[in-house]
C-alpha atoms as a PDB file:
ATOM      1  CA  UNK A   1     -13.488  -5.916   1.117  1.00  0.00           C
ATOM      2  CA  UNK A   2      -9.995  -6.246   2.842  1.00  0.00           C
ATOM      3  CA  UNK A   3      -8.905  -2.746   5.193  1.00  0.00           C
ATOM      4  CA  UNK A   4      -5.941  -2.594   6.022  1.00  0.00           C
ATOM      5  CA  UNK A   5      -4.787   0.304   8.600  1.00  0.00           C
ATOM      6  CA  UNK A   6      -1.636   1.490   9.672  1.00  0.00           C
ATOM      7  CA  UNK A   7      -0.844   2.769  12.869  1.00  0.00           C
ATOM      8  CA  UNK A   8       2.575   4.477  13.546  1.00  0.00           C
ATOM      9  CA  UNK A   9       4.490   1.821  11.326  1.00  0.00           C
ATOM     10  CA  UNK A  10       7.712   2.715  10.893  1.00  0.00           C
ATOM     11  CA  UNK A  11      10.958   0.755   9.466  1.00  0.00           C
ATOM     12  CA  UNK A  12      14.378   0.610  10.329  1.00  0.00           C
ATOM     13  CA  UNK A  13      15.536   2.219   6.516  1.00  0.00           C
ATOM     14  CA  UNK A  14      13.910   4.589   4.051  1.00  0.00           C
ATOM     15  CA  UNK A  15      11.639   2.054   2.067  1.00  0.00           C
ATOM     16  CA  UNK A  16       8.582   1.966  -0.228  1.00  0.00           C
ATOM     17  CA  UNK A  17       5.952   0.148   2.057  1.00  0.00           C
ATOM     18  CA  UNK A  18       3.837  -2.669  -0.524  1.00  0.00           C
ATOM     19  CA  UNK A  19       0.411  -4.064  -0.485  1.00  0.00           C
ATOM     20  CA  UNK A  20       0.126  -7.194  -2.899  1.00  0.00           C
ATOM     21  CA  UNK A  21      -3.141  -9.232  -3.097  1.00  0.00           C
ATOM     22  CA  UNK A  22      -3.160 -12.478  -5.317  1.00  0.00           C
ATOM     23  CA  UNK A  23      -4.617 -16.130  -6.685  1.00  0.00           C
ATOM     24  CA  UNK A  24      -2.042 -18.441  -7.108  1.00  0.00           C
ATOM     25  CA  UNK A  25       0.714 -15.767  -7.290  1.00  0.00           C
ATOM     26  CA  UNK A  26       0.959 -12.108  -6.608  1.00  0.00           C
ATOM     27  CA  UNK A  27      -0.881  -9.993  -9.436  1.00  0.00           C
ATOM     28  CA  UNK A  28       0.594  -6.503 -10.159  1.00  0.00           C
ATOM     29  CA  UNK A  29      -1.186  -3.432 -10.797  1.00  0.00           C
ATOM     30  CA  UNK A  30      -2.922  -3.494 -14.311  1.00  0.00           C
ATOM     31  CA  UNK A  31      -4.405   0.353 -13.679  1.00  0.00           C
ATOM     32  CA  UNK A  32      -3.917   2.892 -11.530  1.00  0.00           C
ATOM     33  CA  UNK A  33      -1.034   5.219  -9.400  1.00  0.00           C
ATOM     34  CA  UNK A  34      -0.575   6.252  -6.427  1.00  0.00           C
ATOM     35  CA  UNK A  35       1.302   9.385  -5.454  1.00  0.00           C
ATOM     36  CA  UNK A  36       3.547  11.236  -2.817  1.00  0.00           C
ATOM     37  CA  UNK A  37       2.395  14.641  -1.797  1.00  0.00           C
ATOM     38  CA  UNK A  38       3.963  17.014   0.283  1.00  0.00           C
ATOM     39  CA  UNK A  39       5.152  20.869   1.067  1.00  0.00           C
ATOM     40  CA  UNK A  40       8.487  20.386  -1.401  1.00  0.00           C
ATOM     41  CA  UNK A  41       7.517  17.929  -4.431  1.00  0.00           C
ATOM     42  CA  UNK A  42       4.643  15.167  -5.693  1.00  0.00           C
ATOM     43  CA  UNK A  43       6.025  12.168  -7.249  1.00  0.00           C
ATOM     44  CA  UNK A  44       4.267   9.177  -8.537  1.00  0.00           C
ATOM     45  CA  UNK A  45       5.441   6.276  -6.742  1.00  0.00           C
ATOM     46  CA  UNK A  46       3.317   3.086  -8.191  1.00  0.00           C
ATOM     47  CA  UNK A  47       2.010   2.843 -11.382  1.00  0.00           C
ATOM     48  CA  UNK A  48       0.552  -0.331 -13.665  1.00  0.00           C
ATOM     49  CA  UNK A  49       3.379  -3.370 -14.063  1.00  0.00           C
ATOM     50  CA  UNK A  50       4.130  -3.859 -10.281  1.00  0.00           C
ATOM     51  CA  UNK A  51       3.202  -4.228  -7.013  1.00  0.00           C
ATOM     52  CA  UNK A  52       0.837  -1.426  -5.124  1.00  0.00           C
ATOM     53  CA  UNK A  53       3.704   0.677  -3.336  1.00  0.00           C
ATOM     54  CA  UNK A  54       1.135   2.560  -0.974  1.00  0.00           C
ATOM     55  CA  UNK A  55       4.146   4.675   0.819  1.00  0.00           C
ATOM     56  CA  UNK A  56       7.441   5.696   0.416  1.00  0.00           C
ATOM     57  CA  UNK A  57       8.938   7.066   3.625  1.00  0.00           C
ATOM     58  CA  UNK A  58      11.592   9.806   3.211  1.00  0.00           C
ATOM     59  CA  UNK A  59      13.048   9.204   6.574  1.00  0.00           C
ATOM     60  CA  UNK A  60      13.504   6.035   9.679  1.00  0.00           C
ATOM     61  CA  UNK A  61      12.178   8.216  11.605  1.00  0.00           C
ATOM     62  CA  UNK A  62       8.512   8.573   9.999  1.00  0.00           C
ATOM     63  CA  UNK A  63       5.685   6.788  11.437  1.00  0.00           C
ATOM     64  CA  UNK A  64       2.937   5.641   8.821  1.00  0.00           C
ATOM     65  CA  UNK A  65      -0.432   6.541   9.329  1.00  0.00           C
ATOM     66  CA  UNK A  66      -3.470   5.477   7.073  1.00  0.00           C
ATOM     67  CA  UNK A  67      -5.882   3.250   5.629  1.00  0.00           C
ATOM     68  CA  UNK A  68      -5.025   0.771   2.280  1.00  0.00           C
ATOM     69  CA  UNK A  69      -8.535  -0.435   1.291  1.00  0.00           C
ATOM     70  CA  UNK A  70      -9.054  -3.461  -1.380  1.00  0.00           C
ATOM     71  CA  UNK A  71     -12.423  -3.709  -2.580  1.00  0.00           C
ATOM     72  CA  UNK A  72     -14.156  -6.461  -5.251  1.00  0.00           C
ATOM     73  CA  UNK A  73     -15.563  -5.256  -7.852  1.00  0.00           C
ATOM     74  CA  UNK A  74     -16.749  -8.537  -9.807  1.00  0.00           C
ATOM     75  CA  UNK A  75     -14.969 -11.970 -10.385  1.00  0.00           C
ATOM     76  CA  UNK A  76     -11.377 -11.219  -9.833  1.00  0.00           C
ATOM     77  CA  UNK A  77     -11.272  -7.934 -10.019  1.00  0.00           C
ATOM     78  CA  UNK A  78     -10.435  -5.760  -7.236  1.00  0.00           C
ATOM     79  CA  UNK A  79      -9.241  -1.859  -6.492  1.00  0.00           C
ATOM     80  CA  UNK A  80      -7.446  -0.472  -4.551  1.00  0.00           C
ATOM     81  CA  UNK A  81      -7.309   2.987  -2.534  1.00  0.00           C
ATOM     82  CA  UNK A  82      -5.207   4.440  -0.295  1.00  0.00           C
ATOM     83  CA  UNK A  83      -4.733   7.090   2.163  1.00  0.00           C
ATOM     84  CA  UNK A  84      -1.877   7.350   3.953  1.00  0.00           C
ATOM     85  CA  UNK A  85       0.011   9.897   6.265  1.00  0.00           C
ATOM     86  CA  UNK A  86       3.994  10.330   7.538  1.00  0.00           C
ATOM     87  CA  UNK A  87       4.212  12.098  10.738  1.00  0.00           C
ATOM     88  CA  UNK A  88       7.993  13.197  10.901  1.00  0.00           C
ATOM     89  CA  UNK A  89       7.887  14.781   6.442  1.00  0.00           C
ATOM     90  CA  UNK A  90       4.600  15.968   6.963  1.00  0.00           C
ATOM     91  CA  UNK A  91       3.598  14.061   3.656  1.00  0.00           C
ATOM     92  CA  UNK A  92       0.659  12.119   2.195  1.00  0.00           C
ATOM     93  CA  UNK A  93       0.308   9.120   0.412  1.00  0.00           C
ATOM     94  CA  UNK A  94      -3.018   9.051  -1.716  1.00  0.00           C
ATOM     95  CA  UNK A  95      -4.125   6.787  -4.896  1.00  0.00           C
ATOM     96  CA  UNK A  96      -6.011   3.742  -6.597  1.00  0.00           C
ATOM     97  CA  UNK A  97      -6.148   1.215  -8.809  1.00  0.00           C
ATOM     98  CA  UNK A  98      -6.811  -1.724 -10.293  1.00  0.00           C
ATOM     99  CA  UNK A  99      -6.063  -5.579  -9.502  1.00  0.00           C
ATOM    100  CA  UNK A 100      -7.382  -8.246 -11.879  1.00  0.00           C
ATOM    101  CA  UNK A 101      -6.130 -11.596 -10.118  1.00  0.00           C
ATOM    102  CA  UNK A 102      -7.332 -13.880 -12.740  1.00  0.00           C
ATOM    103  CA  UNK A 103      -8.789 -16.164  -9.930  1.00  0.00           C
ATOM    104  CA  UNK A 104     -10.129 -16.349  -6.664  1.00  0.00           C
ATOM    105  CA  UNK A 105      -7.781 -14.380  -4.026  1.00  0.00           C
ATOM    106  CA  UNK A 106      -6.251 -16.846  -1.931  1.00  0.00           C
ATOM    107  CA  UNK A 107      -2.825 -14.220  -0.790  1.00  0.00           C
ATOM    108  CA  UNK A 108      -1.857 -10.999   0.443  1.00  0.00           C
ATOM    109  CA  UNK A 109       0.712  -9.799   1.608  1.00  0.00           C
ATOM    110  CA  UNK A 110       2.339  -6.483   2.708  1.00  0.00           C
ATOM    111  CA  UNK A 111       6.293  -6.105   2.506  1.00  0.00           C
ATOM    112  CA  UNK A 112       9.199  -3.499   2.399  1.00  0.00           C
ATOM    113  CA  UNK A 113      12.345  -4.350   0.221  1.00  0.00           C
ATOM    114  CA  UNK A 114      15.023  -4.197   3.169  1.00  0.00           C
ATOM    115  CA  UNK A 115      15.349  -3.608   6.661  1.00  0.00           C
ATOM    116  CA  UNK A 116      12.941  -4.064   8.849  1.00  0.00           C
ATOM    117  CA  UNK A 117       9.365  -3.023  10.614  1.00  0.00           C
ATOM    118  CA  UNK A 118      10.237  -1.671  14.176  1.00  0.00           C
ATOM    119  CA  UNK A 119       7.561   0.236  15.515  1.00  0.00           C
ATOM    120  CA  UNK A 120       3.647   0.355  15.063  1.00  0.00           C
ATOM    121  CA  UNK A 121       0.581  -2.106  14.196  1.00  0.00           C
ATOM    122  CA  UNK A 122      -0.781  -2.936  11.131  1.00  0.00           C
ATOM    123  CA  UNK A 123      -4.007  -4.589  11.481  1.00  0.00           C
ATOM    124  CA  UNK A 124      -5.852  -6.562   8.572  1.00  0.00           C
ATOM    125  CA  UNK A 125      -9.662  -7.000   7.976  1.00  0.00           C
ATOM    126  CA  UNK A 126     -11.459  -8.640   5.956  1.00  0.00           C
ATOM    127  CA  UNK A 127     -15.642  -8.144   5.346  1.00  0.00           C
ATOM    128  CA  UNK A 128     -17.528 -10.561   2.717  1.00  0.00           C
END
């Protein structure tokens, strides 16, 4: 099992935050969604065919909040759930999937598509 936890990670821009575990090369999501809550609107934000977006902050100013869990469930399959909080929308980031790697997880990696991590800690752990 690999937690991940966020704790008042913010970025620099308004990005999807992304959780990508892999064997050789990154796998993308073969089942699963995971989906933006709040007071105004729910939107899906991942869904099978890419990477696990596990946030997508609707302003700088947010802090991220949350746990991203990956768990294996037999030879290269894993799942994924998340829960996640933004401090400054008020909204929640909940969801799971899927992961088959096809081999032996030797990667992961978590990423935004611009700008920039500027505040928080995101601390990895991993329990055989």
């Amino acid at each position: 099992m690999i937690s991940i936890a966020f704790e008042d990670v913010s970025s620099s821009t308004i990005v999807d935050f992304s959780v990508e575990i892999g064997s050789t090369s990154y796998a993308t999501v073969s089942a699963g969604s995971i989906h933006r809550d709040s007071g105004v609107s729910n939107a899906r934000i991942s869904s099978s065919g890419g990477p696990v977006k596990v946030a997508n902050l609707g302003s700088a100013a947010s802090e991220l909040c949350g746990i991203v869990t990956l768990q294996k469930m037999d030879d290269n399959e894993w799942t994924v759930s998340s829960n996640l909080g933004s401090s400054a929308v008020e909204e929640i980031f909940h969801g799971g999937g899927v992961i088959d790697l096809g081999g032996v997880a030797d990667r992961l990696k978590i990423s935004i598509p611009s700008g920039a991590l500027d505040s928080g800690k995101i601390t990895i752990a991993a329990y055989s």
